[in-house]
C-alpha atoms as a PDB file:
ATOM      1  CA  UNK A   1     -61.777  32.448  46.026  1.00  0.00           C
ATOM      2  CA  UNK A   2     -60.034  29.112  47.454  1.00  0.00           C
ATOM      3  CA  UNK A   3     -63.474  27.569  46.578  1.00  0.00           C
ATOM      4  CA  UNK A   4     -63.515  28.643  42.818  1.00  0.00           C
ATOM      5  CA  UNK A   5     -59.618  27.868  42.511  1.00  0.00           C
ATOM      6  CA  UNK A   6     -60.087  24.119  44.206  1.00  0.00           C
ATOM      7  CA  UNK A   7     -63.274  23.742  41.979  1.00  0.00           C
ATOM      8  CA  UNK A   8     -61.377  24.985  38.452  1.00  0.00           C
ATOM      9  CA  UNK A   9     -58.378  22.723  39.586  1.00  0.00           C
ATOM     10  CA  UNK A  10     -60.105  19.519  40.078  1.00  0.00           C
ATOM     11  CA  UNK A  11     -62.274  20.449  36.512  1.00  0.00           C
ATOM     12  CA  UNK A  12     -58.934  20.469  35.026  1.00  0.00           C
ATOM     13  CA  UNK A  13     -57.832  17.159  36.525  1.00  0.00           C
ATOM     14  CA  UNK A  14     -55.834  18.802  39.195  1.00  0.00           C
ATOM     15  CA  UNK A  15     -56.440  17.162  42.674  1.00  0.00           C
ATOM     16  CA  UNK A  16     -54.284  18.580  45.068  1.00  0.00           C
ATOM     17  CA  UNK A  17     -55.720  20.208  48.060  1.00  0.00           C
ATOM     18  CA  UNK A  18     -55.082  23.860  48.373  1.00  0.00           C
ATOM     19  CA  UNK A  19     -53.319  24.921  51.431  1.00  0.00           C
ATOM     20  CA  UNK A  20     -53.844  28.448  51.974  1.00  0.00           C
ATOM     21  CA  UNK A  21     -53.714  32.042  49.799  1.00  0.00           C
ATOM     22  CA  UNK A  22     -52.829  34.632  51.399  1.00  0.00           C
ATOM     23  CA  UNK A  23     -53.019  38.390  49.551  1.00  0.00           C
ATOM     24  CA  UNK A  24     -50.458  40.270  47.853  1.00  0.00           C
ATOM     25  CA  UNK A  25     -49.165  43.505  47.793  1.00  0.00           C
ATOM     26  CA  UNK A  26     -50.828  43.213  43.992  1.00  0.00           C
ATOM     27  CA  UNK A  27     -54.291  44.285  43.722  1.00  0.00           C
ATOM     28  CA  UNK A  28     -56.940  40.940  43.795  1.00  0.00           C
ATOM     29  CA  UNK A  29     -53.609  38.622  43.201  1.00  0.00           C
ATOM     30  CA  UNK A  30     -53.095  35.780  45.858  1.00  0.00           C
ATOM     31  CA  UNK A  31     -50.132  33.729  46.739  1.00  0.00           C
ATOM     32  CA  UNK A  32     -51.569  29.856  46.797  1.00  0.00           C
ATOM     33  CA  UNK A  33     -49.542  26.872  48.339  1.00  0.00           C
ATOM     34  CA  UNK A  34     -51.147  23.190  47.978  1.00  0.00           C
ATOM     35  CA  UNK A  35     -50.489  19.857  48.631  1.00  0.00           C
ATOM     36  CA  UNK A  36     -47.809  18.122  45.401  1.00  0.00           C
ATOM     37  CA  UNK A  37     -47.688  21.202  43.893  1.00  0.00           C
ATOM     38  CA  UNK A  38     -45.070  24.183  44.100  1.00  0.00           C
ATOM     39  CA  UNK A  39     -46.514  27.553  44.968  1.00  0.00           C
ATOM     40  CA  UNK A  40     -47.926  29.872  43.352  1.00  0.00           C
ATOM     41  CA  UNK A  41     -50.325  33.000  42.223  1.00  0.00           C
ATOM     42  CA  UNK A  42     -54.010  33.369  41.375  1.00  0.00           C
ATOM     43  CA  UNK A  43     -56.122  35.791  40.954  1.00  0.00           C
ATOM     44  CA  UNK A  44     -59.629  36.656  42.729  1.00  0.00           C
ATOM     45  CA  UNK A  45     -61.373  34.357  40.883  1.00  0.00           C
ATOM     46  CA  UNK A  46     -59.334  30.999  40.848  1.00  0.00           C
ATOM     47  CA  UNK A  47     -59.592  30.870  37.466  1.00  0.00           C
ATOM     48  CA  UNK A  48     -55.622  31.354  36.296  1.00  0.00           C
ATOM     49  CA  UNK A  49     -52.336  30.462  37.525  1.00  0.00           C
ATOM     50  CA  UNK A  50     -49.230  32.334  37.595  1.00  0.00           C
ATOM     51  CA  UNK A  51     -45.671  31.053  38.099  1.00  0.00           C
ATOM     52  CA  UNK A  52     -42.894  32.540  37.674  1.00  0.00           C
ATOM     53  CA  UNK A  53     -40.964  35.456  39.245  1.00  0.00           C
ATOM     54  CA  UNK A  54     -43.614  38.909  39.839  1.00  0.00           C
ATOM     55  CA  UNK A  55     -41.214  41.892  39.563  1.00  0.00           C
ATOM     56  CA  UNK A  56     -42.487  45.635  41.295  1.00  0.00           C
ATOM     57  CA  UNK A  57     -41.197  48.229  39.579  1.00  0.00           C
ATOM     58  CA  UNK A  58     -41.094  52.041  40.666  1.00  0.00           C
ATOM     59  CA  UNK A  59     -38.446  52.661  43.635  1.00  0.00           C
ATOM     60  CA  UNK A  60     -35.157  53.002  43.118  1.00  0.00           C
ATOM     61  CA  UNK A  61     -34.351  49.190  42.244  1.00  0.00           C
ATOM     62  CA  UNK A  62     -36.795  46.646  40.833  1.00  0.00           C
ATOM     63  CA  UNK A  63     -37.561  44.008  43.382  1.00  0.00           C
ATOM     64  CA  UNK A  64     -38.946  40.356  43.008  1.00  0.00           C
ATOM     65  CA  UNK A  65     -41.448  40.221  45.386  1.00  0.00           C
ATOM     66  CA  UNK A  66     -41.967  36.214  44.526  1.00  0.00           C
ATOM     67  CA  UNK A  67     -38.844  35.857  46.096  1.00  0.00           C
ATOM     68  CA  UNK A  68     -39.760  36.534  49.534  1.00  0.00           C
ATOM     69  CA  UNK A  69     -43.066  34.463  49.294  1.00  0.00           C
ATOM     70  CA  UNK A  70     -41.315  31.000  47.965  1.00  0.00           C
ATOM     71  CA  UNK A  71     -38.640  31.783  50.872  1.00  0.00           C
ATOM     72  CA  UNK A  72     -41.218  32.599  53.354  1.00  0.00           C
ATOM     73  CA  UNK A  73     -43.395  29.302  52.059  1.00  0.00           C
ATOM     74  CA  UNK A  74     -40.433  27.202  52.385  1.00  0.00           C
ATOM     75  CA  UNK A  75     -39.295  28.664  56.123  1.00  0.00           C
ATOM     76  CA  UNK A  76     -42.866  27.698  57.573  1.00  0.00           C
ATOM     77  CA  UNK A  77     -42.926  24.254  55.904  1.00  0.00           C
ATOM     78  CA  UNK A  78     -39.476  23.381  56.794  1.00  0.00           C
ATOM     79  CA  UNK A  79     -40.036  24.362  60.344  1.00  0.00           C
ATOM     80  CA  UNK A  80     -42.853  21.893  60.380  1.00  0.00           C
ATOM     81  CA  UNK A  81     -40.749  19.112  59.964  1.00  0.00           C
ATOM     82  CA  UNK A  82     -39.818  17.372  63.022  1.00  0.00           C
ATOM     83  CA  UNK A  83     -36.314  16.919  63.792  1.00  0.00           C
ATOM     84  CA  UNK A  84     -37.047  12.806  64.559  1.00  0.00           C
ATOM     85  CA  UNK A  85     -37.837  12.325  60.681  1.00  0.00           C
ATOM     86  CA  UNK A  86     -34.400  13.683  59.603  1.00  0.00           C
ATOM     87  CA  UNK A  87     -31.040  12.848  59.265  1.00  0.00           C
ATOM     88  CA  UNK A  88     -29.000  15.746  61.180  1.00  0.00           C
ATOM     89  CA  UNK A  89     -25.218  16.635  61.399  1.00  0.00           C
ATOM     90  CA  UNK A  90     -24.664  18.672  63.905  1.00  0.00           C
ATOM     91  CA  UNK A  91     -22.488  21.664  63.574  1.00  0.00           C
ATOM     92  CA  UNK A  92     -18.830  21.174  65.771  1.00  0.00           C
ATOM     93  CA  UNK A  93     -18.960  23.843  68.547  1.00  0.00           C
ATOM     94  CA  UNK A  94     -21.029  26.754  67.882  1.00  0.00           C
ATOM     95  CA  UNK A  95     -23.811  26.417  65.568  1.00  0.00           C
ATOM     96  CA  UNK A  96     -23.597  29.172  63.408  1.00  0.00           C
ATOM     97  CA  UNK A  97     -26.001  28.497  60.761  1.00  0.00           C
ATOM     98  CA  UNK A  98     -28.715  25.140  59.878  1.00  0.00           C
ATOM     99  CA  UNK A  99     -29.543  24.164  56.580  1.00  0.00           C
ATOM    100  CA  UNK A 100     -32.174  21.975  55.200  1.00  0.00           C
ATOM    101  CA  UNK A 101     -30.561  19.591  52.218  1.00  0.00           C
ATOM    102  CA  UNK A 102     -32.951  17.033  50.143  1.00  0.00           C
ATOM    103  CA  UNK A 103     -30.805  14.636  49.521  1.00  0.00           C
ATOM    104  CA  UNK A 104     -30.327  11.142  47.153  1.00  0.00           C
ATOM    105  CA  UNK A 105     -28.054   8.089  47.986  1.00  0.00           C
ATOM    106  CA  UNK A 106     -27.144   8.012  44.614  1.00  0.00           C
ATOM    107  CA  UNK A 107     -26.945  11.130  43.932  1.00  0.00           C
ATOM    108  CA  UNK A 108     -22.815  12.007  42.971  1.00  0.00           C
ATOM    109  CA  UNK A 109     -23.610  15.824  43.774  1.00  0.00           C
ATOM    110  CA  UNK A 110     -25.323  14.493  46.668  1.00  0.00           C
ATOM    111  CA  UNK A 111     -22.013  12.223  47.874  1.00  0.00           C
ATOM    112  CA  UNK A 112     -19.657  14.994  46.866  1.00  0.00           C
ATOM    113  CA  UNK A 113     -21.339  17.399  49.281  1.00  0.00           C
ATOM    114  CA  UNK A 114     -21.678  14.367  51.906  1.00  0.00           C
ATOM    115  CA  UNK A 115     -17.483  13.697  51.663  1.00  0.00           C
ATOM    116  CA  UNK A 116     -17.001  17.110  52.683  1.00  0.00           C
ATOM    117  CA  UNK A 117     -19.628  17.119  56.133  1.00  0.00           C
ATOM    118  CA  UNK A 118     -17.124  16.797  58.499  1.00  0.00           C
ATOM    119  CA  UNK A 119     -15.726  20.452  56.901  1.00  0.00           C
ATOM    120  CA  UNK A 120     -19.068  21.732  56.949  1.00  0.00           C
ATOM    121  CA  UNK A 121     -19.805  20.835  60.390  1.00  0.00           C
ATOM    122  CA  UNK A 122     -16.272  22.400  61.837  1.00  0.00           C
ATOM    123  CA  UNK A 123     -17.384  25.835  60.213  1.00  0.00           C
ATOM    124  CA  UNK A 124     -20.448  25.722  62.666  1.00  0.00           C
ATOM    125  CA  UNK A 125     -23.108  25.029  60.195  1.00  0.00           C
ATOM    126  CA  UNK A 126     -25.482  22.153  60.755  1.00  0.00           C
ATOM    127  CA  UNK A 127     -26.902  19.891  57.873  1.00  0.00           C
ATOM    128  CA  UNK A 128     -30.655  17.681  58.337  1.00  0.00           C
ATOM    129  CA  UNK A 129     -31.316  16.074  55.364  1.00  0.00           C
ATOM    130  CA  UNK A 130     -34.673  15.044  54.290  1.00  0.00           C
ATOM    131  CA  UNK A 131     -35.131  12.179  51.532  1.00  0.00           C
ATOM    132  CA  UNK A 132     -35.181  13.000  48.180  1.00  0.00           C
ATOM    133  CA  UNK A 133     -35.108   9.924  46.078  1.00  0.00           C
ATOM    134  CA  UNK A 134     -34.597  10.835  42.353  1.00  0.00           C
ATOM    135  CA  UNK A 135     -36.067   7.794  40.790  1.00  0.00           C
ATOM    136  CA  UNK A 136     -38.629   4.968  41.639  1.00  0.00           C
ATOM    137  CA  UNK A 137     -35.790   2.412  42.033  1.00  0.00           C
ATOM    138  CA  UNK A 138     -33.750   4.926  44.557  1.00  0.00           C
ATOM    139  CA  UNK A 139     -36.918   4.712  47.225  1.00  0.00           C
ATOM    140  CA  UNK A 140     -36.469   1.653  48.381  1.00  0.00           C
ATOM    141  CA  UNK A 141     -33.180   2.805  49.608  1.00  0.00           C
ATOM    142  CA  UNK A 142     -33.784   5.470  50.724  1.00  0.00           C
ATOM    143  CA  UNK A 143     -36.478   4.053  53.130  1.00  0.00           C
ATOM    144  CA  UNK A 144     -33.908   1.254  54.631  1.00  0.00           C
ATOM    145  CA  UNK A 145     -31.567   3.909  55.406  1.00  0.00           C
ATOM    146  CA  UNK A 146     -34.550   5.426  57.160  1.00  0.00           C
ATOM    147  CA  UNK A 147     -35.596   2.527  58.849  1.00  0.00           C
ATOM    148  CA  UNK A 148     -32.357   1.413  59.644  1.00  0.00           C
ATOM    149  CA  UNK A 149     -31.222   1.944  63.646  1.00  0.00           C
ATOM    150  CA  UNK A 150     -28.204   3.813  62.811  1.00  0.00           C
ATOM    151  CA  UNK A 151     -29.837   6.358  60.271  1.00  0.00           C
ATOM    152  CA  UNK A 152     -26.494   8.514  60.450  1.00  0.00           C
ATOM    153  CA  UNK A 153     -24.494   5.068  59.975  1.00  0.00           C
ATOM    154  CA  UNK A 154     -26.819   3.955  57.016  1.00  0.00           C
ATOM    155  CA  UNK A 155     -26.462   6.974  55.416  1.00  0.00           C
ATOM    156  CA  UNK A 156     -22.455   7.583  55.696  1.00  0.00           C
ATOM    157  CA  UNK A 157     -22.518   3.962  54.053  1.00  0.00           C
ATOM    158  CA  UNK A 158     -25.105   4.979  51.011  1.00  0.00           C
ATOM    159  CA  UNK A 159     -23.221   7.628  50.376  1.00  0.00           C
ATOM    160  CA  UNK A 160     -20.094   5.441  49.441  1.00  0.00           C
ATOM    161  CA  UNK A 161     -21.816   2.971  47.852  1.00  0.00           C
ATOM    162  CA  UNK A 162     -23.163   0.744  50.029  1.00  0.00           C
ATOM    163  CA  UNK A 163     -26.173  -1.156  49.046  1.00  0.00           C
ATOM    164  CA  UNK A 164     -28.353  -0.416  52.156  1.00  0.00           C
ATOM    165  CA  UNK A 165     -30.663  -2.993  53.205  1.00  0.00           C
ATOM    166  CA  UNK A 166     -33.069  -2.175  56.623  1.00  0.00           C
ATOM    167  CA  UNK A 167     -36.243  -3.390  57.865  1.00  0.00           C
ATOM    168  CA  UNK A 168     -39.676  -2.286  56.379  1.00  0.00           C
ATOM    169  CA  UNK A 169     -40.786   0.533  58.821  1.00  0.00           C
ATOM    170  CA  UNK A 170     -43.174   3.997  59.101  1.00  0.00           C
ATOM    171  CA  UNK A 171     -40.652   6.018  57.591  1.00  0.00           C
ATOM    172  CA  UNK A 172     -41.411   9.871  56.151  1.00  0.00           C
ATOM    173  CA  UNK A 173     -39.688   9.532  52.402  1.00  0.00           C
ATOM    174  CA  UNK A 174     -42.870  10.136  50.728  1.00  0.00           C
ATOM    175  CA  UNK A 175     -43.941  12.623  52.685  1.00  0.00           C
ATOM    176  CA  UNK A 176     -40.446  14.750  52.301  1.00  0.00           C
ATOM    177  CA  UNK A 177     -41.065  13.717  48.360  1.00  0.00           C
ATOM    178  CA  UNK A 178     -44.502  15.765  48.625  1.00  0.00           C
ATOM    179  CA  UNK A 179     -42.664  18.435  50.424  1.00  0.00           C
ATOM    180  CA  UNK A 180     -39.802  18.674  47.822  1.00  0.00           C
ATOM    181  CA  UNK A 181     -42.693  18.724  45.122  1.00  0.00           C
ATOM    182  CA  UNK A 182     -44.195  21.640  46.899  1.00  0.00           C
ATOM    183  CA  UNK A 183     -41.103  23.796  47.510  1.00  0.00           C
ATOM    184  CA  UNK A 184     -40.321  23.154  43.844  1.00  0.00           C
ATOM    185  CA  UNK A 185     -37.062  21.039  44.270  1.00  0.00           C
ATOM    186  CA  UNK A 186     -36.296  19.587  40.863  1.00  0.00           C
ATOM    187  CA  UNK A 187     -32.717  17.967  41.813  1.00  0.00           C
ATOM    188  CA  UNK A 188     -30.575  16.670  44.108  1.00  0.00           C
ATOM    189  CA  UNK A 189     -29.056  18.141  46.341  1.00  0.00           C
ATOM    190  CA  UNK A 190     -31.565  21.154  46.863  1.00  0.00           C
ATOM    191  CA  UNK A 191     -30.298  22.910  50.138  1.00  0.00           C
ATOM    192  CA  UNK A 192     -32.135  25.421  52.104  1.00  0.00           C
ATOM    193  CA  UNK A 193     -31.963  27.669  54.574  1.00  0.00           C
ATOM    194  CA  UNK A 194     -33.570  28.136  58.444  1.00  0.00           C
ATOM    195  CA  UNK A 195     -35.102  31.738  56.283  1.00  0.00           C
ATOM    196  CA  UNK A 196     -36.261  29.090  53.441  1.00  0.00           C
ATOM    197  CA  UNK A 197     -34.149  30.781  51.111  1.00  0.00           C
ATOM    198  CA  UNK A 198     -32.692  28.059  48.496  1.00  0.00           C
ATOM    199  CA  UNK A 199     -29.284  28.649  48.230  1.00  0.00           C
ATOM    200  CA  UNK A 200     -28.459  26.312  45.136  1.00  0.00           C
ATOM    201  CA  UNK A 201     -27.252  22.611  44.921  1.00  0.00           C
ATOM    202  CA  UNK A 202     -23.820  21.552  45.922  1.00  0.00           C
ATOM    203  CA  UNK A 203     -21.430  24.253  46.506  1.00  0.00           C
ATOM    204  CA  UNK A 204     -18.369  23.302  48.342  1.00  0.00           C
ATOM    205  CA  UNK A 205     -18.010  23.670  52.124  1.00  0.00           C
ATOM    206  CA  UNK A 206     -16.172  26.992  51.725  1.00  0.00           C
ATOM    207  CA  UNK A 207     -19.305  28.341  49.365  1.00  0.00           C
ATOM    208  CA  UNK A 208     -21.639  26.678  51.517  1.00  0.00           C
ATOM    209  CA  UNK A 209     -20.300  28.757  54.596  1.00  0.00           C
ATOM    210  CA  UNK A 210     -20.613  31.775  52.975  1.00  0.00           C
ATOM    211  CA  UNK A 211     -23.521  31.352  50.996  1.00  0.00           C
ATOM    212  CA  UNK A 212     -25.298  31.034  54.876  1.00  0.00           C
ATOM    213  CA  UNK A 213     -23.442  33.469  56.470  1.00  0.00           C
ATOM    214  CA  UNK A 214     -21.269  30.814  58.813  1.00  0.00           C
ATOM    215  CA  UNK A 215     -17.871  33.116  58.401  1.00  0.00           C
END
């Protein structure tokens, strides 16, 4: 089947390199991740795709069995990550709960959630940001902050403005772009958590704390 689906997708122009597809609790229907592309179903034969939410019907509430697949999806590829290619702020005390946030310097959601880390961190909940720049012109920034020595520093200044400038350096912003593209973040900030379960954009530290379970 992953041969038939990678054949019809590059007939159609579609070059991304599948992943995996793993069965479903849904007769001959597979749950597909690849490379730039956010996940999704096929059936046995490769030859459709199916996005969206699936819904089972039948017990005593309906349940949205995508759900758990885009959380699970997200969980594994976020745990992949290494910690050395983000941006962390660690929780104050205990560490009650870790979220993933893809994040823009420019972004005023994105520095609206950033004013209000030092509350986030005192209610135990750690934040690792990985780079999401939401335009062409933002990646160059986002890659000095990267590349700078002080990545927490850089970052505190982005986020009030500061035009950022670091050396050029190996740097993982394209490669947390991909990632974004294949957990289906469309904006900034897109936070996550340790389950994969994407809790929303910003949401004030309060929310945020409950929204993870850090209360």
């Amino acid at each position: 089947m992953v041969k038939a689906l990678q054949a019809n997708l590059n007939a159609s122009g579609i070059e991304e390199k599948i992943i995996s597809a793993v069965p479903t609790d849904m007769d001959d229907i597979y749950w597909v991740t690849a490379e730039g592309l956010p996940a999704f179903f096929t059936d046995k034969s490769g030859k459709h795709i199916i996005q969206g939410q699936i819904i089972a019907v039948g017990d005593a509430a309906p349940v949205d069995i995508s759900a758990a697949l885009v959380a699970g999806t997200a969980q594994e590829a976020l745990k992949a990550v290494d910690k050395s290619e983000m941006i962390i702020y660690p929780a104050k005390g205990e560490t009650k709960a870790v979220v993933y946030a893809f994040t823009d310097a420019d972004c005023g959601y994105c520095r609206k959630l950033h004013s209000e880390m030092d509350d986030i961190n005192a209610r135990g909940i750690e934040v690792r940001y990985l780079a999401w720049p939401r335009s062409q012109e933002s990646v160059p920034k986002m890659e000095a902050i990267w590349c700078s020595e002080d990545r927490n520093a850089a970052m505190n200044q982005a986020k009030i403005g500061a035009d950022i400038q670091g050396p050029s350096c190996s740097n993982p912003v394209q490669e947390h772009m991909a990632l974004g593209a294949r957990l289906g973040v469309r904006g900034t900030p897109a936070i996550f958590t340790e389950a994969g379960e994407q809790v929303g954009g910003y949401l004030p530290a309060a929310e945020l704390a409950q929204a993870v379970g850090a209360i």
